[in-house]
Structure formats: structure tokens, C-alpha cells
C-alpha atoms as a PDB file:
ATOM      1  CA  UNK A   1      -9.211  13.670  14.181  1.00  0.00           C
ATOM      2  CA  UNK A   2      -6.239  12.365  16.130  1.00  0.00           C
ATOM      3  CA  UNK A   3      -3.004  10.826  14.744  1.00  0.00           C
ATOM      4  CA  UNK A   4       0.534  11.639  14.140  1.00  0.00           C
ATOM      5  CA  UNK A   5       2.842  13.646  12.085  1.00  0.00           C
ATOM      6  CA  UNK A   6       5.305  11.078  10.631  1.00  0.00           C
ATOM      7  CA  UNK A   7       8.720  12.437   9.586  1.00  0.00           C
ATOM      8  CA  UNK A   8      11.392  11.380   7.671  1.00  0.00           C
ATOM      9  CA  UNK A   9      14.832  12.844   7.071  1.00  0.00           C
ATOM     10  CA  UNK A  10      17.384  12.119   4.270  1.00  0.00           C
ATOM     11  CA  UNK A  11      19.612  13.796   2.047  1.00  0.00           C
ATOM     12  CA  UNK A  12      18.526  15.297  -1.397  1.00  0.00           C
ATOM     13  CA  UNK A  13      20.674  13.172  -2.983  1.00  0.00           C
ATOM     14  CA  UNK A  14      20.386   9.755  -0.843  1.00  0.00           C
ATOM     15  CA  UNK A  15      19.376   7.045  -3.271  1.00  0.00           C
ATOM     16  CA  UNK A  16      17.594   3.610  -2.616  1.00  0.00           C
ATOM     17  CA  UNK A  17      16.808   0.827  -5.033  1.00  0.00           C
ATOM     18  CA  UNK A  18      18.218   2.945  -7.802  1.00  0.00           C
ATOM     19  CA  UNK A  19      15.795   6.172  -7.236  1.00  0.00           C
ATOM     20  CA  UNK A  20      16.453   8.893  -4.844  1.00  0.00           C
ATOM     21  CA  UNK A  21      15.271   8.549  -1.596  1.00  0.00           C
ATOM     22  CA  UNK A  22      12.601  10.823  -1.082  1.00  0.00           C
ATOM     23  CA  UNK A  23      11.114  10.034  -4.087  1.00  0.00           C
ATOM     24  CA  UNK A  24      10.621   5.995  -3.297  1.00  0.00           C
ATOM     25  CA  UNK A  25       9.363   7.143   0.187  1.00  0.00           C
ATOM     26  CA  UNK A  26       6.700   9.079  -1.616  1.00  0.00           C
ATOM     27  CA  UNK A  27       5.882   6.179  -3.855  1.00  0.00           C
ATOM     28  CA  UNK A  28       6.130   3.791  -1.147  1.00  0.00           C
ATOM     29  CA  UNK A  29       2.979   5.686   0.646  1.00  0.00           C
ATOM     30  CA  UNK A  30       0.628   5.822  -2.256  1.00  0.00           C
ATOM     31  CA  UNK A  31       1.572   2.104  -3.053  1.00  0.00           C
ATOM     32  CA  UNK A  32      -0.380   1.626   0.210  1.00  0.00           C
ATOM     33  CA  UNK A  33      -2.446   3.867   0.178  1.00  0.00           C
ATOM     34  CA  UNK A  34      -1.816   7.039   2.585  1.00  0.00           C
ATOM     35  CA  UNK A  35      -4.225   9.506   1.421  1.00  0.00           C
ATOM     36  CA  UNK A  36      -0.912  12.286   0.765  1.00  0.00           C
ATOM     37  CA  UNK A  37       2.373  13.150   1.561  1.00  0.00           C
ATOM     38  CA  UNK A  38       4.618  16.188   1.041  1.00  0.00           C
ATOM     39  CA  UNK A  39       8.570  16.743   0.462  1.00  0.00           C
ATOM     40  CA  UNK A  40       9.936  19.803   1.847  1.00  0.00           C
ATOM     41  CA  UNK A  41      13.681  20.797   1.205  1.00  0.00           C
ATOM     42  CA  UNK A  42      15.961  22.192   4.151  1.00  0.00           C
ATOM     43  CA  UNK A  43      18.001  25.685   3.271  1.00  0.00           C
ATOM     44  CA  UNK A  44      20.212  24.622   5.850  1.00  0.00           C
ATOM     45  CA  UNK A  45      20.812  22.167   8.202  1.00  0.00           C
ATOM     46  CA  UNK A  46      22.920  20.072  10.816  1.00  0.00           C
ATOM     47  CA  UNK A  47      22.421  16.345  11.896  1.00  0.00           C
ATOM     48  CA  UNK A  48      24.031  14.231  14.233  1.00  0.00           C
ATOM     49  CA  UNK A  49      27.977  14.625  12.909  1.00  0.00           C
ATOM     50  CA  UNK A  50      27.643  18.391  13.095  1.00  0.00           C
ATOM     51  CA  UNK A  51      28.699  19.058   9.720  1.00  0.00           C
ATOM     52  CA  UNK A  52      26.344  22.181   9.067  1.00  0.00           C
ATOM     53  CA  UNK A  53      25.123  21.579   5.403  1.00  0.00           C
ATOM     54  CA  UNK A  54      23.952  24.648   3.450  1.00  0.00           C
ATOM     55  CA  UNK A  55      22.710  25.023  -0.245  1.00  0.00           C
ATOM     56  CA  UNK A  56      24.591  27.765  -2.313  1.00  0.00           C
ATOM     57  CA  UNK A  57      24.855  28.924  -5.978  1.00  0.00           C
ATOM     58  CA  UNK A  58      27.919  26.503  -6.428  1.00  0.00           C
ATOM     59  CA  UNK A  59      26.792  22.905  -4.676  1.00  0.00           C
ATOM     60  CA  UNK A  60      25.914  20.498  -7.302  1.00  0.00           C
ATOM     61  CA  UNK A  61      26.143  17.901  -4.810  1.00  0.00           C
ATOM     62  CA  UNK A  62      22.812  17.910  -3.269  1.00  0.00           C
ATOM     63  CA  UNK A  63      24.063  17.824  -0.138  1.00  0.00           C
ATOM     64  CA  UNK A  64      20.770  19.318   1.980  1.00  0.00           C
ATOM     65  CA  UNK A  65      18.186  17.186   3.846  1.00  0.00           C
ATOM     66  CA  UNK A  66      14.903  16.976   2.577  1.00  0.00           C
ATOM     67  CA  UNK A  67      12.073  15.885   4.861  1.00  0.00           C
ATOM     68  CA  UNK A  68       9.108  13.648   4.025  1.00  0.00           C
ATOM     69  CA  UNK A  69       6.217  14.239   6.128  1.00  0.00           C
ATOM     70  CA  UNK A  70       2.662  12.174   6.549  1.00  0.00           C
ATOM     71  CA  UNK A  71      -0.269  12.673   8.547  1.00  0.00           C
ATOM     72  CA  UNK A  72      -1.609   9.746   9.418  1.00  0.00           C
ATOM     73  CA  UNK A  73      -3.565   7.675  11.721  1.00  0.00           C
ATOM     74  CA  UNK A  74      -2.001   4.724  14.269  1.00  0.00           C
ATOM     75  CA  UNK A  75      -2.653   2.277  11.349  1.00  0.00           C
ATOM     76  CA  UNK A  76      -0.571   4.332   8.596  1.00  0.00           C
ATOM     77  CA  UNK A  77       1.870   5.308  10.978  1.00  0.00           C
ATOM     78  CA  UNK A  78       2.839   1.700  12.149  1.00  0.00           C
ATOM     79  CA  UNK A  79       2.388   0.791   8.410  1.00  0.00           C
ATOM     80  CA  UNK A  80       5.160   3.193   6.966  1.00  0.00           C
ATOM     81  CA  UNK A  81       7.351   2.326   9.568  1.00  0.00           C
ATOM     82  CA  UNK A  82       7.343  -1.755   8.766  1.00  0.00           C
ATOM     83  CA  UNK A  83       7.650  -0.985   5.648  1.00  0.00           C
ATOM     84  CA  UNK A  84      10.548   1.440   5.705  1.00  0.00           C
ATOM     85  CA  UNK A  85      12.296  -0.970   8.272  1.00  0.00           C
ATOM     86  CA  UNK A  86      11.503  -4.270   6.242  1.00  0.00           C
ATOM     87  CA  UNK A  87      13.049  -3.011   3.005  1.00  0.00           C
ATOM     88  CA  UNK A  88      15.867  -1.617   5.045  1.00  0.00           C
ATOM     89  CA  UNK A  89      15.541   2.128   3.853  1.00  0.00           C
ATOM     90  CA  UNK A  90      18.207   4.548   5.619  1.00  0.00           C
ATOM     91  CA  UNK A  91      16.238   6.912   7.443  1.00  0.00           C
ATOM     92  CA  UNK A  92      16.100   8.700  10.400  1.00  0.00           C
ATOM     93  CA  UNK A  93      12.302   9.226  11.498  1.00  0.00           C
ATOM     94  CA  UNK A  94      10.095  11.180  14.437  1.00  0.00           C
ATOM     95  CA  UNK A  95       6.908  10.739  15.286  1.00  0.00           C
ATOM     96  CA  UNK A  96       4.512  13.649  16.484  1.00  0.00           C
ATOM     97  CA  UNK A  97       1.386  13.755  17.968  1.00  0.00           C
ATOM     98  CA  UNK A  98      -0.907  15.341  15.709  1.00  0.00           C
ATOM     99  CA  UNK A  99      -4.764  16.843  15.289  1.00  0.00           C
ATOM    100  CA  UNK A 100      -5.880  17.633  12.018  1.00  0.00           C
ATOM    101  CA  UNK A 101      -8.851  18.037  10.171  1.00  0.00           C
ATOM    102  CA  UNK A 102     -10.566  19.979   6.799  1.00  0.00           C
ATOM    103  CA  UNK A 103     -11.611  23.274   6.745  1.00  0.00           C
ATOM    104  CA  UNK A 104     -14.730  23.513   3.879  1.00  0.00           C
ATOM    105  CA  UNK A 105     -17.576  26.136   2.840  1.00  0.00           C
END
């Protein structure tokens, strides 16, 4: 099959409506109805200011980005993105092209 990867990046600690981030993203999808989508957490990182951000034994802060990614079809795709732009989430996203499939027995 043929769709995109659908990323988005915030900060481990970014909050929205009163949860963090990430986490509402991830509820937002299964709300309607994308079949999955995974969290990953950066090591280390540098966005647009150029402030690089790095996790260490001492940061309580929660200061590294944390990507959301989704691989959907055209419908899903457009659907995340009204939805994160309607409720006014602050995220930066990219879209990839994207081929994917199952491997079974």
C-alpha cells in the first residue's frame, strides 16, 4: 500500500488541554480511528532556535523532543492534520511519502 509517514514534533514536556502533548496526539488518533501510532523520544536534538537540547542524569525538565509518528493513508493524513489545526495544537509536522505493508506466515 501507498500513503504517508505523518510526523509530529514536540517537547516531552509540552502540554495541551491539561495533558502532555504527545499523549493527547496519541489519543486524538484512536478517537478517530487510525489503526496505530507510536511515540519515540529524541536523545538529543536541535530545532529551529538552535538551542541543542540533550537529556542527562540531572534534567528534570523534560526538555527533549519526542516525535509522534502515523502511517496512514491520504484520508488519515488530511484527517490528523484538521484536527490538530482546528483545536489549535502547537506542533510542528512533516509529511513523507510512504509504502508499507504486513509481513505474515
Amino acid at each position: 500500500m501507498n500513503g504517508w509517514s505523518l510526523r509530529f514534533y514536540m517537547h516531552e514536556n509540552q502540554k495541551h488541554r491539561g495533558m502532555l502533548l504527545y499523549e493527547w496526539l496519541l489519543e486524538q488518533a484512536k478517537k478517530h480511528g487510525i489503526h496505530g501510532a507510536s511515540a519515540f523520544k529524541a536523545i538529543a536534538g536541535y530545532g529551529r532556535h538552535g538551542v541543542l537540547h540533550e537529556q542527562s542524569f540531572f534534567e528534570l525538565a523534560g526538555d527533549c523532543t519526542v516525535l509522534v509518528e502515523l502511517i496512514v493513508d491520504d484520508t488519515d493524513a488530511s484527517k490528523m492534520l484538521e484536527i490538530v489545526h482546528e483545536d489549535g495544537a502547537p506542533l510542528f509536522w512533516a509529511r513523507f511519502p510512504a509504502e508499507f505493508g504486513v509481513v505474515s506466515h
